[in-house]
PDB file of N, CA and C in Angstrom:
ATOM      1  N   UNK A   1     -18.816  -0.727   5.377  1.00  0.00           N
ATOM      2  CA  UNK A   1     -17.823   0.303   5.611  1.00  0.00           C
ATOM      3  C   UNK A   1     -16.690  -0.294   6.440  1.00  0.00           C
ATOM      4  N   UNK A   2     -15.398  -0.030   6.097  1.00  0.00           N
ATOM      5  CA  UNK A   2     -14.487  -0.546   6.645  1.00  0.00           C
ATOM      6  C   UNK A   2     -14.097   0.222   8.157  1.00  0.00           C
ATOM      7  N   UNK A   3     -13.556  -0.483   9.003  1.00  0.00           N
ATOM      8  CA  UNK A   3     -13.537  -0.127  10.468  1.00  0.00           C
ATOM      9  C   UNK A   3     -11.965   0.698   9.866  1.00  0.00           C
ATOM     10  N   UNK A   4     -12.315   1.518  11.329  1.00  0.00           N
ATOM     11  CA  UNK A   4     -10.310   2.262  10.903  1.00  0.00           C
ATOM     12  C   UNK A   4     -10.241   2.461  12.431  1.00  0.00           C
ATOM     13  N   UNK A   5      -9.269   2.586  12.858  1.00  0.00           N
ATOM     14  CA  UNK A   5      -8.416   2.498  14.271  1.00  0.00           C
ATOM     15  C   UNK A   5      -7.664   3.989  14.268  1.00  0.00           C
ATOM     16  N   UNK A   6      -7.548   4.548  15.265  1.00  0.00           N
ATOM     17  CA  UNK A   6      -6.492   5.760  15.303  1.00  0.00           C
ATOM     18  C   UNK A   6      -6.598   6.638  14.220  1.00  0.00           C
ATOM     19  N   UNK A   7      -5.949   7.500  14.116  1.00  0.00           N
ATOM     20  CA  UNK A   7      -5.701   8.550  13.212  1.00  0.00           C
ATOM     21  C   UNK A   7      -5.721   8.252  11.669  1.00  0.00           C
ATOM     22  N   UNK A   8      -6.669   8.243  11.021  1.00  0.00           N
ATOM     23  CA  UNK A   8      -6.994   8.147   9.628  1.00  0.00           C
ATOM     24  C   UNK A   8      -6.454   6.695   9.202  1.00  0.00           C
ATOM     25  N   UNK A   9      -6.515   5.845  10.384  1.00  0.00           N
ATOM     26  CA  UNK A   9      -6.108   4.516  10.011  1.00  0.00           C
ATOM     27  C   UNK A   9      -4.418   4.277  10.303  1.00  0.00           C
ATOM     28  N   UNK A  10      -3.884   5.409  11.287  1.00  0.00           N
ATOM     29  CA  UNK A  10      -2.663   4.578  11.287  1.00  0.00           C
ATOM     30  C   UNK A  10      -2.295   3.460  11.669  1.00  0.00           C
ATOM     31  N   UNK A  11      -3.280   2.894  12.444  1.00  0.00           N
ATOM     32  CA  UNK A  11      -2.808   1.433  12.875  1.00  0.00           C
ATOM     33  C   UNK A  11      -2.829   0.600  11.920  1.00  0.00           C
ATOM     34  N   UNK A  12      -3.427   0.755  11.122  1.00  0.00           N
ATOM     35  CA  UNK A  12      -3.710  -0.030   9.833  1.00  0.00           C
ATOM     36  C   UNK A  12      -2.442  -0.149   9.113  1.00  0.00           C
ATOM     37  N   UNK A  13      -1.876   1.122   9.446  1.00  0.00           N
ATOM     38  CA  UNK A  13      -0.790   1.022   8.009  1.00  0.00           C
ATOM     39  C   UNK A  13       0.466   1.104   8.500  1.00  0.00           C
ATOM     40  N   UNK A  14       0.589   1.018   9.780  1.00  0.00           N
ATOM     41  CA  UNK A  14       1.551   0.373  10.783  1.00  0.00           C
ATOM     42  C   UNK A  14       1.449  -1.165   9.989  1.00  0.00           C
ATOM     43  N   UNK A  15       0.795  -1.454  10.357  1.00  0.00           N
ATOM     44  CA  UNK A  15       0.519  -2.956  10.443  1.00  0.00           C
ATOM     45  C   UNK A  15       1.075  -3.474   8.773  1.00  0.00           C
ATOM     46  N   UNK A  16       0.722  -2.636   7.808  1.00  0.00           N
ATOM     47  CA  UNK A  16       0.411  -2.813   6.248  1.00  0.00           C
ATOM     48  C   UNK A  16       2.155  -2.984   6.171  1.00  0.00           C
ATOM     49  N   UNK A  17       2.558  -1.799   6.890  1.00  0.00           N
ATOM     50  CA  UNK A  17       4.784  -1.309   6.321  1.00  0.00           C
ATOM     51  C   UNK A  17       4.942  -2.815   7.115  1.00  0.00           C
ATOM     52  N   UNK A  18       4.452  -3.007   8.443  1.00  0.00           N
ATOM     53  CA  UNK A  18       5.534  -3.996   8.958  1.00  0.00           C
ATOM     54  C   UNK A  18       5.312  -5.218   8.304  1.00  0.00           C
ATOM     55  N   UNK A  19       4.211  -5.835   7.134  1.00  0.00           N
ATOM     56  CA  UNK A  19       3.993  -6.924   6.442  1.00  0.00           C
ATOM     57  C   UNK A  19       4.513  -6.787   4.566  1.00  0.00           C
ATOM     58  N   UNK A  20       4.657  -5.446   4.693  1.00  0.00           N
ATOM     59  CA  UNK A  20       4.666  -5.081   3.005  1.00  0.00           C
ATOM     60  C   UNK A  20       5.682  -5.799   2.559  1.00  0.00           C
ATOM     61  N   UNK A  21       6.644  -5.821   3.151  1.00  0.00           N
ATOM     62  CA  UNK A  21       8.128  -6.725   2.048  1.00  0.00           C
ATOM     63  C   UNK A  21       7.550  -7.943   1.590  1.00  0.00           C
ATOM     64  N   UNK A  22       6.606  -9.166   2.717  1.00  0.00           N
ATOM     65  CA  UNK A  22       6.293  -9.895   2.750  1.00  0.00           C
ATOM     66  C   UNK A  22       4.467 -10.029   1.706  1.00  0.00           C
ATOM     67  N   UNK A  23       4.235  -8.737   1.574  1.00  0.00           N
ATOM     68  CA  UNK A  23       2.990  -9.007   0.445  1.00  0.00           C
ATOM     69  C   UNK A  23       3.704  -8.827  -0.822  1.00  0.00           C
ATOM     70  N   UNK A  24       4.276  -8.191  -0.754  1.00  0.00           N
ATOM     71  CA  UNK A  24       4.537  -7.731  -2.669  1.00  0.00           C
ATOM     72  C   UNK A  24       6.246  -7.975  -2.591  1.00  0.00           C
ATOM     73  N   UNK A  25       6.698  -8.622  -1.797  1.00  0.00           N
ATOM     74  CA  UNK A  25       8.288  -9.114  -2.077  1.00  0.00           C
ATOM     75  C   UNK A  25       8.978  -8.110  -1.807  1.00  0.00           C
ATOM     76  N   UNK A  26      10.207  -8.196  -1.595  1.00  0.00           N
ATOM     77  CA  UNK A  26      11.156  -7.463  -1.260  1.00  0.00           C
ATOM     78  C   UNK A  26      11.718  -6.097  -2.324  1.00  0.00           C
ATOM     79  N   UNK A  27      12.149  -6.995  -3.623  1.00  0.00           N
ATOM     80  CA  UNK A  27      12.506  -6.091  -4.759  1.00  0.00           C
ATOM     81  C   UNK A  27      11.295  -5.110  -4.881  1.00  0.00           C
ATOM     82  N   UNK A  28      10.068  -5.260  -5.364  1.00  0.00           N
ATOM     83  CA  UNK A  28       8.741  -4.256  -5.222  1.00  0.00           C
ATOM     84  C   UNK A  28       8.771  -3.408  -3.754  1.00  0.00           C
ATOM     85  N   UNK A  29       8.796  -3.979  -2.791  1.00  0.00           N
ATOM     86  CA  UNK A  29       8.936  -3.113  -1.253  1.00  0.00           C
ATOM     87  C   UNK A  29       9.677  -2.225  -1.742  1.00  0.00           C
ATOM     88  N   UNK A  30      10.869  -2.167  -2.360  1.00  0.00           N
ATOM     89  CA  UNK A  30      12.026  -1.228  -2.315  1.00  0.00           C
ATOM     90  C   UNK A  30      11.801  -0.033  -2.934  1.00  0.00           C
ATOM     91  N   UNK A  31      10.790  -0.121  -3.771  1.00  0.00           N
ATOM     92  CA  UNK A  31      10.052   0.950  -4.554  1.00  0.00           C
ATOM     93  C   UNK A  31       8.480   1.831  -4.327  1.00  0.00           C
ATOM     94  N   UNK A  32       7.939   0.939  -3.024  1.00  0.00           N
ATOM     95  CA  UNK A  32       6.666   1.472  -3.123  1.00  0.00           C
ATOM     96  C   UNK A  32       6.427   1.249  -1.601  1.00  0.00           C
ATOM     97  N   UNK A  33       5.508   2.075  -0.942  1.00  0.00           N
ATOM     98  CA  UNK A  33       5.301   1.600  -0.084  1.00  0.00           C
ATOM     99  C   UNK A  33       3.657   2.257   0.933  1.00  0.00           C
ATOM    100  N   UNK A  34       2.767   1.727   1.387  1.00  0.00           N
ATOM    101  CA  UNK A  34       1.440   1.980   1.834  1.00  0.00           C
ATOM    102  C   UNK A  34       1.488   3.144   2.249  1.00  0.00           C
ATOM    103  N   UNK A  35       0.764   4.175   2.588  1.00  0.00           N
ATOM    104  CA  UNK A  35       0.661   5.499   3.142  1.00  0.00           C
ATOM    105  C   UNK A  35      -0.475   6.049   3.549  1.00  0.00           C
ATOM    106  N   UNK A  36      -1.794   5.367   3.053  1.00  0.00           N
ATOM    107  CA  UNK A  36      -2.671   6.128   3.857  1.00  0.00           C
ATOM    108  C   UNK A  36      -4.200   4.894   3.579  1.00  0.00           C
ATOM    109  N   UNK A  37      -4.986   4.449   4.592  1.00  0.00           N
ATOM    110  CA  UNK A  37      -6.138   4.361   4.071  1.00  0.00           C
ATOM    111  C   UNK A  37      -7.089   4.550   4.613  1.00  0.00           C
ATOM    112  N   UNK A  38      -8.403   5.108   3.961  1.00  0.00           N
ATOM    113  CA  UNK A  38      -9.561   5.932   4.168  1.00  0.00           C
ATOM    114  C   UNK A  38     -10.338   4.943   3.658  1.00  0.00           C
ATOM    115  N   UNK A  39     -11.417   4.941   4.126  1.00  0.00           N
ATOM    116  CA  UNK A  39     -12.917   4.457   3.752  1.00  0.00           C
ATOM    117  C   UNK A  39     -12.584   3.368   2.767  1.00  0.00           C
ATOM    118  N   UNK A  40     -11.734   2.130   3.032  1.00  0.00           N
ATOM    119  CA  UNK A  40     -11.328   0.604   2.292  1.00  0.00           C
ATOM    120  C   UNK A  40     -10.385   1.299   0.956  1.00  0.00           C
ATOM    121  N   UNK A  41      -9.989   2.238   1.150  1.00  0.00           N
ATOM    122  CA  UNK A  41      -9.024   2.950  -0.327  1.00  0.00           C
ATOM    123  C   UNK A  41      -7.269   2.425   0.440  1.00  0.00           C
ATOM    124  N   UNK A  42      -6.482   2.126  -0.274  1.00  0.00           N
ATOM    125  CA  UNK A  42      -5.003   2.214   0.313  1.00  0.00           C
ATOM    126  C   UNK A  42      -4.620   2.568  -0.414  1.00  0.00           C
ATOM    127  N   UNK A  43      -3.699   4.010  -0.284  1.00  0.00           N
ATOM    128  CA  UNK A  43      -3.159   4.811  -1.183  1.00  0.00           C
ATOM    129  C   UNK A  43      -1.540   4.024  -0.924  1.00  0.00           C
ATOM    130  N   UNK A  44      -0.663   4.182  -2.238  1.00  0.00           N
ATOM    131  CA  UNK A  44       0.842   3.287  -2.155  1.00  0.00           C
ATOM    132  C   UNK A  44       1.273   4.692  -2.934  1.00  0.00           C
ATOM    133  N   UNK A  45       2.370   4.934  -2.756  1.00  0.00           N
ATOM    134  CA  UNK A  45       3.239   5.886  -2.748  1.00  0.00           C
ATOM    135  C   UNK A  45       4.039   4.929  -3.757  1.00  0.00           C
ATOM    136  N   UNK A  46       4.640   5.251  -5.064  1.00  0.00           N
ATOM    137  CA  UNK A  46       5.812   4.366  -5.727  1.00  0.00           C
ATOM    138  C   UNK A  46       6.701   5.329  -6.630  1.00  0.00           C
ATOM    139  N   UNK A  47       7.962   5.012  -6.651  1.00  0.00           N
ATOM    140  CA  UNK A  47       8.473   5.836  -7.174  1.00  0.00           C
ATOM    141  C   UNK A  47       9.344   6.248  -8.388  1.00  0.00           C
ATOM    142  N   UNK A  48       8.227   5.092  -9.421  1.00  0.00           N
ATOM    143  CA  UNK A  48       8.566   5.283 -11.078  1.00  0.00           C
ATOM    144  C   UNK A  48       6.879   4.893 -11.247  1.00  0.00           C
ATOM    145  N   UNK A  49       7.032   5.878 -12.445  1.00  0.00           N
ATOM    146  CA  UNK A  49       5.960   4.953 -13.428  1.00  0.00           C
ATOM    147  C   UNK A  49       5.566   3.531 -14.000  1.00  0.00           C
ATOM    148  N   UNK A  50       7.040   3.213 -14.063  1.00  0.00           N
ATOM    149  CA  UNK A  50       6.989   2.062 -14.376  1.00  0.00           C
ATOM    150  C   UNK A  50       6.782   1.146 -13.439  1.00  0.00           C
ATOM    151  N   UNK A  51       7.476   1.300 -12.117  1.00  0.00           N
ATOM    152  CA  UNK A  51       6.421   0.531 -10.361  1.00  0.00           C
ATOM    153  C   UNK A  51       5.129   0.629 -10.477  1.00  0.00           C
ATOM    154  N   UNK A  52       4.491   1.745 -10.944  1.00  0.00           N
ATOM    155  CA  UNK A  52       3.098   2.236 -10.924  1.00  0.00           C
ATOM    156  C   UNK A  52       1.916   1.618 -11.917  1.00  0.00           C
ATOM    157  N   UNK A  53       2.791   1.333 -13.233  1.00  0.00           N
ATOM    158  CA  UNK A  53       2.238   0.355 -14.098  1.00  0.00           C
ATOM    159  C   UNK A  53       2.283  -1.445 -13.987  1.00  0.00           C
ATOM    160  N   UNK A  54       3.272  -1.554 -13.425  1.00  0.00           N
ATOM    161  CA  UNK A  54       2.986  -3.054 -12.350  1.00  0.00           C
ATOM    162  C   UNK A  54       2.096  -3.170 -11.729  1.00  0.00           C
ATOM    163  N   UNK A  55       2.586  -2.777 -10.870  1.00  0.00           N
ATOM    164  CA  UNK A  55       1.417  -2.577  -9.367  1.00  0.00           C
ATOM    165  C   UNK A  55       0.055  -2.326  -9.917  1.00  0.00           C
ATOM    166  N   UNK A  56      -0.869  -1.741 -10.727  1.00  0.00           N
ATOM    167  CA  UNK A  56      -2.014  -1.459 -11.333  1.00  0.00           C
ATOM    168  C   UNK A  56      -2.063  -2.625 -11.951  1.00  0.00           C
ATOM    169  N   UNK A  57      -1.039  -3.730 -12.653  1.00  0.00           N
ATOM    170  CA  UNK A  57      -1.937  -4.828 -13.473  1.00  0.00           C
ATOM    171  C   UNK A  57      -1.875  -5.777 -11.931  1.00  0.00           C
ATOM    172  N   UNK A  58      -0.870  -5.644 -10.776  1.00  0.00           N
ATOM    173  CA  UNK A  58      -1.412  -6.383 -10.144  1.00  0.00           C
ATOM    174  C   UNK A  58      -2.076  -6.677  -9.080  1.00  0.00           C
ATOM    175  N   UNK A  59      -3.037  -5.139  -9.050  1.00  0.00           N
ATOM    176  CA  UNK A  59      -3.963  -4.595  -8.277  1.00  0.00           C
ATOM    177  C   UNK A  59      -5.014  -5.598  -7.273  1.00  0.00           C
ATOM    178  N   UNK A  60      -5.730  -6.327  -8.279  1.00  0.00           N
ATOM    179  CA  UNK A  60      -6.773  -7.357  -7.354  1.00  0.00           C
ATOM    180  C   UNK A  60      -5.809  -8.474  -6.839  1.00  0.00           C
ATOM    181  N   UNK A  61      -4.904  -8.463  -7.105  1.00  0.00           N
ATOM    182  CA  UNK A  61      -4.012  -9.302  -5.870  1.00  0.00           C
ATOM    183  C   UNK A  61      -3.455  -8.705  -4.621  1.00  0.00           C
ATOM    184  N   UNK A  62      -3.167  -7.683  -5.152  1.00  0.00           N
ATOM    185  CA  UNK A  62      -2.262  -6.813  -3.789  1.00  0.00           C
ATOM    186  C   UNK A  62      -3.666  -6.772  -3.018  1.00  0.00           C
ATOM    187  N   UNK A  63      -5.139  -6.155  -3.918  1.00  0.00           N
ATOM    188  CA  UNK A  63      -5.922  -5.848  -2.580  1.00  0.00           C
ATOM    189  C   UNK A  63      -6.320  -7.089  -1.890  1.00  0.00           C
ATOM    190  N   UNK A  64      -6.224  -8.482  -2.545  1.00  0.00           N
ATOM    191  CA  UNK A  64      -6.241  -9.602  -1.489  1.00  0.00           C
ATOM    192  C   UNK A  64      -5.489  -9.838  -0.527  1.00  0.00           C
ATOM    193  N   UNK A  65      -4.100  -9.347  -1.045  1.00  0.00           N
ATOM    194  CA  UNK A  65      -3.148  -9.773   0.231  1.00  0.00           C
ATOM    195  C   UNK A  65      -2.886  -9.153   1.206  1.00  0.00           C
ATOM    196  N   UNK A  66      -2.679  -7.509   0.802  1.00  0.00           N
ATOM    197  CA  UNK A  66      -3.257  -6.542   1.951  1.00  0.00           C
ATOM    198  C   UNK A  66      -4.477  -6.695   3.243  1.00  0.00           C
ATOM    199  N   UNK A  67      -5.390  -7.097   2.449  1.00  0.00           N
ATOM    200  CA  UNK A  67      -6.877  -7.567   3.064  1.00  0.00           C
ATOM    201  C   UNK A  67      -7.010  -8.069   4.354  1.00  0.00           C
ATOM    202  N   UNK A  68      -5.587  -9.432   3.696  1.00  0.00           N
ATOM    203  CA  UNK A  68      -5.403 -10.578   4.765  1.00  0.00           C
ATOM    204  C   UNK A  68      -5.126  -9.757   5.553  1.00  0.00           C
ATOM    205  N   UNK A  69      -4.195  -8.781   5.898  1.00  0.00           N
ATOM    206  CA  UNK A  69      -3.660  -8.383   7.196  1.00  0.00           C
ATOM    207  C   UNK A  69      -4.349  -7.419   8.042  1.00  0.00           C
ATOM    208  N   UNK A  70      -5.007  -6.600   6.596  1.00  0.00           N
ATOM    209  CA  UNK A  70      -6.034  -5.320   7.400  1.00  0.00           C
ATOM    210  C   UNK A  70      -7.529  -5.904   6.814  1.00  0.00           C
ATOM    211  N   UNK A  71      -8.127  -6.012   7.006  1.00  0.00           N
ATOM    212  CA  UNK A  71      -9.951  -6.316   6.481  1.00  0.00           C
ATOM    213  C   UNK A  71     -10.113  -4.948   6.560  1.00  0.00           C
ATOM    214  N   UNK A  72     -10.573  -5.234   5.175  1.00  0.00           N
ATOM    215  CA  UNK A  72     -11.613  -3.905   4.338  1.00  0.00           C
ATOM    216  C   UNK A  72     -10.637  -3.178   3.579  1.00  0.00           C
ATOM    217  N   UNK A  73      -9.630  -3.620   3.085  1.00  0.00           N
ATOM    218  CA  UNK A  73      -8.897  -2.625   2.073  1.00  0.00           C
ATOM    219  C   UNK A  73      -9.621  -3.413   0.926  1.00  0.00           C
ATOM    220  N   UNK A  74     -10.520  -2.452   0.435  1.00  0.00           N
ATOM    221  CA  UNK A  74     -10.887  -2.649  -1.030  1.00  0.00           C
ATOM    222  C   UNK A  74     -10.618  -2.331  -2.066  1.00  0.00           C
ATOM    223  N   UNK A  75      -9.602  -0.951  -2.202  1.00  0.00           N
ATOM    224  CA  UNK A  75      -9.004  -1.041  -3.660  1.00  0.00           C
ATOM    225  C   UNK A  75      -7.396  -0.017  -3.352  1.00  0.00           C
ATOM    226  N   UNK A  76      -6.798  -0.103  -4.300  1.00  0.00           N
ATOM    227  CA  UNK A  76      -5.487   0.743  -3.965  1.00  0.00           C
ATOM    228  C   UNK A  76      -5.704   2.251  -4.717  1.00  0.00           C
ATOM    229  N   UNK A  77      -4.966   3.323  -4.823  1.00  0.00           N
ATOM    230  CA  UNK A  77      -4.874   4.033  -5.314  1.00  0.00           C
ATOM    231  C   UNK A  77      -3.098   4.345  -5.162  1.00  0.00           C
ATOM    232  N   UNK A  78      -2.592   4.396  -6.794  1.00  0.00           N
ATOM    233  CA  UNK A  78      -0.960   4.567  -6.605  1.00  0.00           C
ATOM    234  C   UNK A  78      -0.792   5.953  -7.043  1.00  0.00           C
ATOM    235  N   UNK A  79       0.410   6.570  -6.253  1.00  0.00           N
ATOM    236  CA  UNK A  79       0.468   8.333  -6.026  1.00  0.00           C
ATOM    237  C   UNK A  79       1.906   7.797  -7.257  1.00  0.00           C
ATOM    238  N   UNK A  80       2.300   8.780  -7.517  1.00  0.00           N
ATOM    239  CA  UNK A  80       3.800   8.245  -8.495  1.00  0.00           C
ATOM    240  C   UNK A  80       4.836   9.212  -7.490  1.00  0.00           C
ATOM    241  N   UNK A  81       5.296   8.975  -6.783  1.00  0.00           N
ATOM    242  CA  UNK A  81       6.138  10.531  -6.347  1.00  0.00           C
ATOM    243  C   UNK A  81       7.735  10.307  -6.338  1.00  0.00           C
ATOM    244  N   UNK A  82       8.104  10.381  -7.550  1.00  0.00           N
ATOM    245  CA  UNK A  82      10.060   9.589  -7.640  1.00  0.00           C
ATOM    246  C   UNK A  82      10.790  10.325  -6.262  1.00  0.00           C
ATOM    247  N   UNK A  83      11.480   9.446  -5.937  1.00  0.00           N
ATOM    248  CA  UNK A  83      11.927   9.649  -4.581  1.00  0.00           C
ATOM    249  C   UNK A  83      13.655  10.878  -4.671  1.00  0.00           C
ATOM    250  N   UNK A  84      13.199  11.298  -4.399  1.00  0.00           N
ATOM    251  CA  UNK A  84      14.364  11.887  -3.726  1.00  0.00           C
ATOM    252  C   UNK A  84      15.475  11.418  -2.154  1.00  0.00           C
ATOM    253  N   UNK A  85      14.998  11.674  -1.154  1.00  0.00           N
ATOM    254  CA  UNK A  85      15.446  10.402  -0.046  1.00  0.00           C
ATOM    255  C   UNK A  85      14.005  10.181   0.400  1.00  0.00           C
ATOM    256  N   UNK A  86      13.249   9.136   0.454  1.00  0.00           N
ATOM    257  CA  UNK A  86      11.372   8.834   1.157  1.00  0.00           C
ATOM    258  C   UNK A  86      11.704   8.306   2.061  1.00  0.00           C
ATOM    259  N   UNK A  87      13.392   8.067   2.628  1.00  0.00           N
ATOM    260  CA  UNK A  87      13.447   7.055   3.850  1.00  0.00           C
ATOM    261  C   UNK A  87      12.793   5.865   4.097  1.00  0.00           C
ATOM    262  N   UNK A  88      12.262   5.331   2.787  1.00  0.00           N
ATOM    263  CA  UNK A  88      11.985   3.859   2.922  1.00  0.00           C
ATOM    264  C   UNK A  88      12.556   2.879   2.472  1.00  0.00           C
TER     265      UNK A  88
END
């Protein structure tokens, strides 16, 4: 079972935004970004389908590189929610 810190893991995903440009690149950052993780799940917020169909073929990588920064993210789950302003 994965350890979680603070409030449903916010430290975790503190940690996840301030590395994300640097896991999945900048152009991808601009479209998606970490939001919640529970019990080794990291939910990513993205905001086309078509971000959403990327990101899913390149799933067992992101959860390696994520990993590196937080231990115990074991799989992603992507929300689709097209942005209106997400302030990210």
């Amino acid at each position: 079972m994965a350890r979680q810190l603070g409030a449903e893991g916010a430290v975790e995903i503190a940690s996840l935004r301030s590395h994300w440009p640097s896991l999945v690149g900048g152009h991808v950052a601009d479209h998606c970004r970490p939001v919640k993780l529970r019990e080794g799940v990291l939910t990513v917020v993205v905001d086309h389908n078509a971000w959403a169909a990327e990101l899913r073929i390149l799933s067992a990588d992101l959860v390696k590189r994520a990993s590196s920064v937080v231990p115990g993210v074991g799989s992603i789950v992507l929300q689709v929610n097209p942005r209106s302003d997400q302030g990210w």
